[in-house]
Structures are given as C-alpha cells and as structure tokens.
Protein backbone atom coordinates (compact mmCIF):
# COMPACT_ATOMS: atom_id res chain seq x y z
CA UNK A 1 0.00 0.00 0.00
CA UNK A 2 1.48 3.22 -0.64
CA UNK A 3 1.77 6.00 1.89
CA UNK A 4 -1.63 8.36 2.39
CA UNK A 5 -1.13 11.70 2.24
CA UNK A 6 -1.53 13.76 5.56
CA UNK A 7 -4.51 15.62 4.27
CA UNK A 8 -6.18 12.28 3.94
CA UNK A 9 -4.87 10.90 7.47
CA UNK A 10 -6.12 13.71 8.77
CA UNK A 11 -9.85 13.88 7.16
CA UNK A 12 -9.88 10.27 8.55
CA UNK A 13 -8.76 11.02 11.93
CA UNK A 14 -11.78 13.93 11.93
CA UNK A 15 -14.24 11.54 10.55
CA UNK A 16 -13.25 8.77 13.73
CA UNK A 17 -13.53 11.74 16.28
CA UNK A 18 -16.50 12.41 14.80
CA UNK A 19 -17.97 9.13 14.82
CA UNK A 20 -17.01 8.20 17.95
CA UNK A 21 -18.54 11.40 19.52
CA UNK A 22 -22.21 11.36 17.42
CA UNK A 23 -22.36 7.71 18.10
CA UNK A 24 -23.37 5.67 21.47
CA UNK A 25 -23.04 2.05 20.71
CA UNK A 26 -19.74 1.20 20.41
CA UNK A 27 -21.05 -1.82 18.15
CA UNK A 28 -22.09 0.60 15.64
CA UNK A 29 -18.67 2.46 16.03
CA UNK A 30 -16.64 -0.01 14.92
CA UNK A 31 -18.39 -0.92 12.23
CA UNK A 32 -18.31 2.63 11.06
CA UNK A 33 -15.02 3.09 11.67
CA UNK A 34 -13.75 0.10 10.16
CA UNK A 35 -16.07 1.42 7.21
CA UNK A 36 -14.48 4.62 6.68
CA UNK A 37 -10.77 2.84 6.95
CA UNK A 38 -11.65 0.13 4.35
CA UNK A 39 -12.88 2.61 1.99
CA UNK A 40 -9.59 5.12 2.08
CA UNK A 41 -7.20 1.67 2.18
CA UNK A 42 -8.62 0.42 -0.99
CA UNK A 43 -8.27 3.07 -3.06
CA UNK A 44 -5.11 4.41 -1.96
CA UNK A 45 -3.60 1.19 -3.00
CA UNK A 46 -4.35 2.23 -6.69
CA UNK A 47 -2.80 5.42 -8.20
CA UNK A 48 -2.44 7.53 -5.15
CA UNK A 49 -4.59 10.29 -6.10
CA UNK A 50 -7.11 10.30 -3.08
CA UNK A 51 -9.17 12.99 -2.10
CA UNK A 52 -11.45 13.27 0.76
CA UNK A 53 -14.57 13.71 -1.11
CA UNK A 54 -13.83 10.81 -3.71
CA UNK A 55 -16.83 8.23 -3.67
C-alpha cells in the first residue's frame, strides 16, 4: 500500500472523532469506523490520487 497523504490521514482522523462522539453504541462504532478505513485503504492502494470527497 502506498503511503496516504496527511490531508487524507487527517480527514480520517476527523471523521473517527467524529464518529465516535455522534455515536453511542460502540457496536455501531466499529463498524463505522472500520467502514471509513476500508474505503480510504482500498483506493489508496491504486494510483495515489485520493481525495477526501472521492466516492
């Protein structure tokens, strides 16, 4: 996997904080969570143009 860029480490950081304070069970939290990380992981691994706001 190549490196992430720190805008994108950070925007995933935010989102966690963010999920993990809008969000009571902890159930749903990881899910979410492990979500958000599974969709940045995949397509960094391709040409390592990420943004934030890619779908």
């Amino acid at each position: 996997m190549k490196k992430m860029p720190a805008s994108l480490k950070k925007h995933i950081r935010n989102e966690k904080a963010r999920i993990r304070r809008d969000i009571s069970d902890l159930d749903q939290q990881k899910k979410l969570i492990a979500d958000l990380t599974k969709k940045y992981s995949d397509k960094n691994e391709g040409n390592g143009t990420v943004q934030p706001g890619d779908k």
